[in-house]
Every structure is written in C-alpha cells, then in structure tokens.
C-alpha atoms as a PDB file:
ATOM      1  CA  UNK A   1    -180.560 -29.583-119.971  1.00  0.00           C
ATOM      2  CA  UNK A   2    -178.848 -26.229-120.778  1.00  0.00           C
ATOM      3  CA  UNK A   3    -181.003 -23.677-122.034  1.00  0.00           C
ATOM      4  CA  UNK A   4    -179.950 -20.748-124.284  1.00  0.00           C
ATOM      5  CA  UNK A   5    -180.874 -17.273-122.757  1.00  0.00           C
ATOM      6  CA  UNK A   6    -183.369 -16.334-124.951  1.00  0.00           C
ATOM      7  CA  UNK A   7    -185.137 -19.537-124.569  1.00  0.00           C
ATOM      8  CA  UNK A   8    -184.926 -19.372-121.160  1.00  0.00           C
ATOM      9  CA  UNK A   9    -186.319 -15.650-121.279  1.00  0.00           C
ATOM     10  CA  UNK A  10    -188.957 -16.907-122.683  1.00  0.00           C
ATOM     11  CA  UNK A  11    -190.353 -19.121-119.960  1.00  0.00           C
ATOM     12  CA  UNK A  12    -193.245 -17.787-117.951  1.00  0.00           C
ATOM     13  CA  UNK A  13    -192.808 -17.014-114.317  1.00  0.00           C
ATOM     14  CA  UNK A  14    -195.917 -19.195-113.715  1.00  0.00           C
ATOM     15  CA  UNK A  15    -193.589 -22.321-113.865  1.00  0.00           C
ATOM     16  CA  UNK A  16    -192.104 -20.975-110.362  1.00  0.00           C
ATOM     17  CA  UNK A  17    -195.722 -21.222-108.994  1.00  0.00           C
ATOM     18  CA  UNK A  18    -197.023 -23.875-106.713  1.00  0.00           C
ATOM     19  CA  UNK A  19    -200.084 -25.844-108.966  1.00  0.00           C
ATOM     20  CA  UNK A  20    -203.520 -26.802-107.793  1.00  0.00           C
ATOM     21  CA  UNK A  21    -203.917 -25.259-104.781  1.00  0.00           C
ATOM     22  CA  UNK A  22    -200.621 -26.586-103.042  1.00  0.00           C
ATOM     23  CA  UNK A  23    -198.396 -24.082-101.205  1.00  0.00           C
ATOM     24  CA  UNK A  24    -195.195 -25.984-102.136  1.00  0.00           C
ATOM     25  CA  UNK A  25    -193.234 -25.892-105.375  1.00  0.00           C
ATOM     26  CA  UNK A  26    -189.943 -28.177-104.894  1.00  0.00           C
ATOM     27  CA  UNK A  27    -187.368 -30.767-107.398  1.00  0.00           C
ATOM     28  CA  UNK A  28    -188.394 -34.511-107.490  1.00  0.00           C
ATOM     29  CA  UNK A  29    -186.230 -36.444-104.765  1.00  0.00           C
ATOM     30  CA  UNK A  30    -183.335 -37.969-105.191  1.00  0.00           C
ATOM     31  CA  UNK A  31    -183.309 -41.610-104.121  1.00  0.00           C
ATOM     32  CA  UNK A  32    -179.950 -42.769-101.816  1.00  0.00           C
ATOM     33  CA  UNK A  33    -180.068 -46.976-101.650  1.00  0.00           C
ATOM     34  CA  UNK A  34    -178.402 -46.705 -98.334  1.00  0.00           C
ATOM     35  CA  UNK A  35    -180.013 -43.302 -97.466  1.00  0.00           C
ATOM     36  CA  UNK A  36    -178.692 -40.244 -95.671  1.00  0.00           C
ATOM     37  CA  UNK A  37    -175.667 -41.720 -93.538  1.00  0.00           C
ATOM     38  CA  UNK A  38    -174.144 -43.769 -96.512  1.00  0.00           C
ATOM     39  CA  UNK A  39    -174.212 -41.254 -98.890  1.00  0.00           C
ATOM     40  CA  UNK A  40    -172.705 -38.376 -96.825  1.00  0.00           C
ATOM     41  CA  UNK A  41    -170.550 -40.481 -95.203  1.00  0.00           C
ATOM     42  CA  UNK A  42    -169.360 -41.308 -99.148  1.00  0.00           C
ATOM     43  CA  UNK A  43    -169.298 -37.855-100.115  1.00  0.00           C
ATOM     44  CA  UNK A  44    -167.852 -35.835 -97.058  1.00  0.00           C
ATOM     45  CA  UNK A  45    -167.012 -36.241 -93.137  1.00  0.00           C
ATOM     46  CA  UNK A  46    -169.388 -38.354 -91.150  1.00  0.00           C
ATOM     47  CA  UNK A  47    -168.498 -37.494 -88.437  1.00  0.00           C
ATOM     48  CA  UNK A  48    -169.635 -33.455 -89.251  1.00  0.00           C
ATOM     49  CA  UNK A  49    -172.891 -35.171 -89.590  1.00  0.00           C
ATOM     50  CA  UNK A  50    -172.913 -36.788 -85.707  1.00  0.00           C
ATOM     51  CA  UNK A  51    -171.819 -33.670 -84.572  1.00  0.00           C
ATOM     52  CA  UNK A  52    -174.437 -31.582 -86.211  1.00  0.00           C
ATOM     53  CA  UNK A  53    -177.326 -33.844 -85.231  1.00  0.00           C
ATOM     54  CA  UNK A  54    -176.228 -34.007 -82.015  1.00  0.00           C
ATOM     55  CA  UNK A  55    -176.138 -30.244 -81.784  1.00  0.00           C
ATOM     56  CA  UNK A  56    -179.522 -29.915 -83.745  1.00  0.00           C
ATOM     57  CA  UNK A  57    -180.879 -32.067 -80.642  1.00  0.00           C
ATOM     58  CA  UNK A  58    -179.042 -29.871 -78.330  1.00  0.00           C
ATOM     59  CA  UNK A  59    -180.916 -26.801 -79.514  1.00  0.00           C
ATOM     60  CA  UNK A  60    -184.372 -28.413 -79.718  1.00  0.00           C
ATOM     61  CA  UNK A  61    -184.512 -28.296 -83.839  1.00  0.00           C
ATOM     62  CA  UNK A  62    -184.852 -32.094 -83.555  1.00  0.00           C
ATOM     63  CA  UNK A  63    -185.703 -34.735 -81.145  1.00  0.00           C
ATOM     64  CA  UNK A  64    -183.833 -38.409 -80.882  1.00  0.00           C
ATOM     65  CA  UNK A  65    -186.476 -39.548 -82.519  1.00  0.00           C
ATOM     66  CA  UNK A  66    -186.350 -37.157 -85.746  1.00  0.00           C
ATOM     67  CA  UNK A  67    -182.453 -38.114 -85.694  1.00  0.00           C
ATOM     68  CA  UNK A  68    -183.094 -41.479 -86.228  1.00  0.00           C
ATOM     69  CA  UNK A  69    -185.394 -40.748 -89.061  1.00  0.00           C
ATOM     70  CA  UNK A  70    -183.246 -38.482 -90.307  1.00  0.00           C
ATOM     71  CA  UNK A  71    -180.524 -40.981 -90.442  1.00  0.00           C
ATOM     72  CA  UNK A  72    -182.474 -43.921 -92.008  1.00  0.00           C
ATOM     73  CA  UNK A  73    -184.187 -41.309 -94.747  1.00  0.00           C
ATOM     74  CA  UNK A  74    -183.272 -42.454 -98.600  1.00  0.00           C
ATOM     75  CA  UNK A  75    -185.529 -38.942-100.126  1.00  0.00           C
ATOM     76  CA  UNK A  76    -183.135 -36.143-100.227  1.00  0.00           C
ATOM     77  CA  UNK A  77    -184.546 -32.422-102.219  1.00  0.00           C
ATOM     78  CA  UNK A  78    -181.774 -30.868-103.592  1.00  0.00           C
ATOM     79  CA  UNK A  79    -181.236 -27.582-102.539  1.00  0.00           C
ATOM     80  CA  UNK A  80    -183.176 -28.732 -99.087  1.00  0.00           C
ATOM     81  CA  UNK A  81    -185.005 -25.927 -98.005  1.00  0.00           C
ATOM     82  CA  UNK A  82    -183.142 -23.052-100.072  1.00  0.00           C
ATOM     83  CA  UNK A  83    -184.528 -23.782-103.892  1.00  0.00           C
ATOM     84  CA  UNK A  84    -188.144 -23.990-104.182  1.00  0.00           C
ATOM     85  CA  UNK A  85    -191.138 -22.064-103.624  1.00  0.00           C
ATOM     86  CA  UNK A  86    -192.433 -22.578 -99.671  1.00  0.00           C
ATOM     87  CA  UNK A  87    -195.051 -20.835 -97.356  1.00  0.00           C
ATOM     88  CA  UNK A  88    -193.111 -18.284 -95.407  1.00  0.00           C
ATOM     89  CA  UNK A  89    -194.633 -19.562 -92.168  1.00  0.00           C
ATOM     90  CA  UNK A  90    -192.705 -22.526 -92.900  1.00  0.00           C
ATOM     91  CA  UNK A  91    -189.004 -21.249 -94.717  1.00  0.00           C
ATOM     92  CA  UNK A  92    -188.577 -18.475 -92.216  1.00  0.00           C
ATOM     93  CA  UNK A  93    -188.449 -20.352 -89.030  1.00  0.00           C
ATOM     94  CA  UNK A  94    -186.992 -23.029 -90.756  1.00  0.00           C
ATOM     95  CA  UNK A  95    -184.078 -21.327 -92.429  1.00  0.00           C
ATOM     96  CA  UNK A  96    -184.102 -19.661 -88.706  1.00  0.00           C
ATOM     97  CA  UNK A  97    -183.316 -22.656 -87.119  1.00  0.00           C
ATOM     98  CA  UNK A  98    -180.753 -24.096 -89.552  1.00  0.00           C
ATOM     99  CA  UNK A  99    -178.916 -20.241 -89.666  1.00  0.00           C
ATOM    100  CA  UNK A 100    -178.826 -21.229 -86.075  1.00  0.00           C
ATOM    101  CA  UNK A 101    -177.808 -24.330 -86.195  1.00  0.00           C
ATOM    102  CA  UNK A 102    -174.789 -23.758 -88.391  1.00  0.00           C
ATOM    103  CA  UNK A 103    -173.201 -20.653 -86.458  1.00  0.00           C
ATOM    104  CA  UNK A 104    -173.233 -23.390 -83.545  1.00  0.00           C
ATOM    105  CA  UNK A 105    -172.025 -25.848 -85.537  1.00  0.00           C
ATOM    106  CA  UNK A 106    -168.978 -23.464 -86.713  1.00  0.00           C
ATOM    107  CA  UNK A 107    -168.391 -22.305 -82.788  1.00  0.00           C
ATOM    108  CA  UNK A 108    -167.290 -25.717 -81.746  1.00  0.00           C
ATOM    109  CA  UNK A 109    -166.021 -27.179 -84.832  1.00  0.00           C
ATOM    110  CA  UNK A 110    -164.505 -24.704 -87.132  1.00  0.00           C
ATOM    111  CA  UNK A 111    -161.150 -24.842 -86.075  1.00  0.00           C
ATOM    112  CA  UNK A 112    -161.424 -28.777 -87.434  1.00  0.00           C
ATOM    113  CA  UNK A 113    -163.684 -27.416 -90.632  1.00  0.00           C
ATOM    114  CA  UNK A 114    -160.912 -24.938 -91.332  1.00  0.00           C
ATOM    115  CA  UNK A 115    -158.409 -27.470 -92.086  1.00  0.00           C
ATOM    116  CA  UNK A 116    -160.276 -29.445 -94.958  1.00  0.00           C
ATOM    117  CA  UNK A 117    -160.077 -29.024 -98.579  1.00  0.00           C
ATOM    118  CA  UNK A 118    -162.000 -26.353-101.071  1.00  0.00           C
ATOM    119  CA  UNK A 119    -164.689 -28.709-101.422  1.00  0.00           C
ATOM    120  CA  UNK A 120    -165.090 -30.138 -97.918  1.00  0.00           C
ATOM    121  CA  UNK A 121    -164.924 -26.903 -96.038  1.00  0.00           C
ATOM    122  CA  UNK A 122    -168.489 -25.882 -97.067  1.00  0.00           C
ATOM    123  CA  UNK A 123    -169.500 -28.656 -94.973  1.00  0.00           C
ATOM    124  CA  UNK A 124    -172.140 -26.105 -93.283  1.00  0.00           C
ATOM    125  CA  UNK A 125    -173.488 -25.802 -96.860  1.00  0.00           C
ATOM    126  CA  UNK A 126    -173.858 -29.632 -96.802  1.00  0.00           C
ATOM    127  CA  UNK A 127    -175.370 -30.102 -93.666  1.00  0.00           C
ATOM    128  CA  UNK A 128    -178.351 -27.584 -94.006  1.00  0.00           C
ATOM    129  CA  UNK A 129    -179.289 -28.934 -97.600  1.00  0.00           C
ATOM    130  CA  UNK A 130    -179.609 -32.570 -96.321  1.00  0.00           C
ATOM    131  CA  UNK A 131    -181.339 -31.472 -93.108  1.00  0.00           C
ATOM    132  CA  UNK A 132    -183.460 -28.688 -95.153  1.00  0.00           C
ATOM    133  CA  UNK A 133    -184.391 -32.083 -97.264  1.00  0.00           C
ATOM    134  CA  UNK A 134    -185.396 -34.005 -93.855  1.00  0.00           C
ATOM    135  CA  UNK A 135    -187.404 -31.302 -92.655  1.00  0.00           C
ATOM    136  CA  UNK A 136    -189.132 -30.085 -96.004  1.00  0.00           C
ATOM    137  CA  UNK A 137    -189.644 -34.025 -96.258  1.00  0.00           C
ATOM    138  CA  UNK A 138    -190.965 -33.873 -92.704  1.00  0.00           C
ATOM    139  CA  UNK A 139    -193.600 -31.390 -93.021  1.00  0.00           C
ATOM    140  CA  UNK A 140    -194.643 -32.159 -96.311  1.00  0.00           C
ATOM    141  CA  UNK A 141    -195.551 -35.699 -94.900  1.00  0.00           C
ATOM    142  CA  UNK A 142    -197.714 -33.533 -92.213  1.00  0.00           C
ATOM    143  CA  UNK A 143    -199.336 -31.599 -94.841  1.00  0.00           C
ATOM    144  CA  UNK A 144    -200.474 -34.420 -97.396  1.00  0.00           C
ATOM    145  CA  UNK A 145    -200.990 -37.495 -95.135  1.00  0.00           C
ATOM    146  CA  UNK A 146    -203.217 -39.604 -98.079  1.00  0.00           C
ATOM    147  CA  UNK A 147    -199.487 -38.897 -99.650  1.00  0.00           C
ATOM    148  CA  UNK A 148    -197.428 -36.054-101.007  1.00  0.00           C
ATOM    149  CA  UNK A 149    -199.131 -34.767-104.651  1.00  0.00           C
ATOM    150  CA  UNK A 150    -197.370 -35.253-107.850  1.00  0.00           C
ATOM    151  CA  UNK A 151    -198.191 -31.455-108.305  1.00  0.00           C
ATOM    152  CA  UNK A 152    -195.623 -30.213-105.547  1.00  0.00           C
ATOM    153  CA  UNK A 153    -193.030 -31.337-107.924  1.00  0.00           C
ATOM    154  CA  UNK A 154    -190.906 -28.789-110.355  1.00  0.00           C
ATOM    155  CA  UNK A 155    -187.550 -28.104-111.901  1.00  0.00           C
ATOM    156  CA  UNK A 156    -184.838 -25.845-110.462  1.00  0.00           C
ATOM    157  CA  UNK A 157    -183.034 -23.345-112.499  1.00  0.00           C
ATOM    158  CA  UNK A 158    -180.212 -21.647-112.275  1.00  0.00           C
ATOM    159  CA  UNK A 159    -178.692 -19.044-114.195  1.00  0.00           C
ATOM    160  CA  UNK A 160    -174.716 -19.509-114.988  1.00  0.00           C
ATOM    161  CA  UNK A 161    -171.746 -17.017-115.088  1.00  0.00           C
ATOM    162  CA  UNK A 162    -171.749 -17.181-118.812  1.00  0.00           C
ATOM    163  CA  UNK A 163    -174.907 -15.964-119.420  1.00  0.00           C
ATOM    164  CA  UNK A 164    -176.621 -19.032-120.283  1.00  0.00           C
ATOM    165  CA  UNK A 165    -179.507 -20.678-118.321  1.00  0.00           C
ATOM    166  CA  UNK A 166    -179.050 -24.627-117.002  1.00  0.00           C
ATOM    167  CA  UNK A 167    -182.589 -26.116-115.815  1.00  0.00           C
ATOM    168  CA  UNK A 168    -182.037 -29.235-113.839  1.00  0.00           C
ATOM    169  CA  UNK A 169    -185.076 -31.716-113.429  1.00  0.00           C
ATOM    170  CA  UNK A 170    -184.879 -34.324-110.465  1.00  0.00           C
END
C-alpha cells in the first residue's frame, strides 16, 4: 500500500509502539516452503551462506546446533533485526555481533564478494537480515514460550525518495 504524505503524516507515532505490555514491535513472517537454505540459495550465493555460518560458529554468535536450526527455519522477519521496535538489551549486542560478524565475513571473502553483480554484492546486507530473522525468531521463542503473541506483530514503513510514504504489511 502506498500512502500519500499527508496521510501518512497523519498517522500517530503510537503505531511504532510495542502493544500490551510486550517489548517487541516487528512485521508478520514471511513463510519459505523449503525454508532458509532454499530460498537464499534461489535468490543469491549459497555458498556466502556456508561461509558465514561457519564463521558465525567460529566467533561464538552461534553454536552447531543453532546452525542447523537456522538452516531448517521457514519464518524469516523482514528487515531481521534492523526494522522494528526491540529492547536495547537485546538490538545492541545483537546488531554487535552481526556488525562483527560481517567485517569478518568481508576479511576473508571480499575479494570473491567484489566480483558479483549490483545486486549480489550486498550479500553482507543479506546475510544479517536472514540471521537478524533467526535470532529475533530465537529469542522471541525464549520470551513467549506458551507461543509468540499476535500483539508483537506490526507494519514497516518506509519513506521513499519522492516524497511519498509506502507501508508494507507482512
């Protein structure tokens, strides 16, 4: 949906607040029928994604056992853990450890990243949303175990170089 500006001026700021008591405001999941692997392996370089998990292992962000979670997961949050409205004692260490994650990731494959197209070359970009997903996903299993409330869920906005507003919902 595509919003015009004054419409979307006219939105309260309330809508970017977590509801009933949660501390989480993030988009509806996206489904993948063959989950993480499939999909990016459709969309980009799978091997970028062995290569970062195996780092992410590497530098204690996941364990073998997360990476096979990861890999089977069919819930992916757009955005991962960059759009949305989180507890800072969970996005900074978070967005820490995926900062982290990445400048490794570009130390000991960027000469390969540097040779692939506009599009693929923000394969960085790629990798953090679908492992921001996984771990948002993660710890939001943690923090509801009787299952994750309705409530968490919202729309993401974002506001174009023309001036108008587009409001996705997921």
């Amino acid at each position: 949906m595509v919003l015009s500006q004054g419409s979307a001026e006219a939105l309260s700021l309330r809508m970017l607040d977590p509801r009933q008591d949660n501390r989480f405001l993030v988009v509806r999941p996206l489904i993948f029928d063959g989950g993480i692997v499939d999909q990016y392996a459709r969309a980009h370089k799978l091997i970028d994604l062995v290569n970062y998990c195996s780092l992410a292992v590497d530098l204690g962000i996941l364990n073998e056992k997360d990476v096979d979670s990861f890999f089977k997961c069919r819930y992916f949050i757009q955005g991962g853990a960059e759009f949305g409205t989180y507890p800072a004692d969970w996005l900074i260490p978070t967005l820490n450890c995926l900062e982290r994650l990445g400048r490794t990731f570009l130390d000991q494959y960027g000469a390969r990243i540097k040779e692939y197209d506009s599009y693929q070359v923000r394969a960085v970009g790629f990798l953090a949303e679908r492992l921001g997903s996984f771990l948002l996903l993660k710890r939001l299993k943690r923090s509801y175990p009787q299952g994750i409330p309705g409530s968490l869920f919202g729309v993401i906005a974002t506001v174009s170089n023309d001036g108008g507003y587009a409001v996705g919902r997921a």
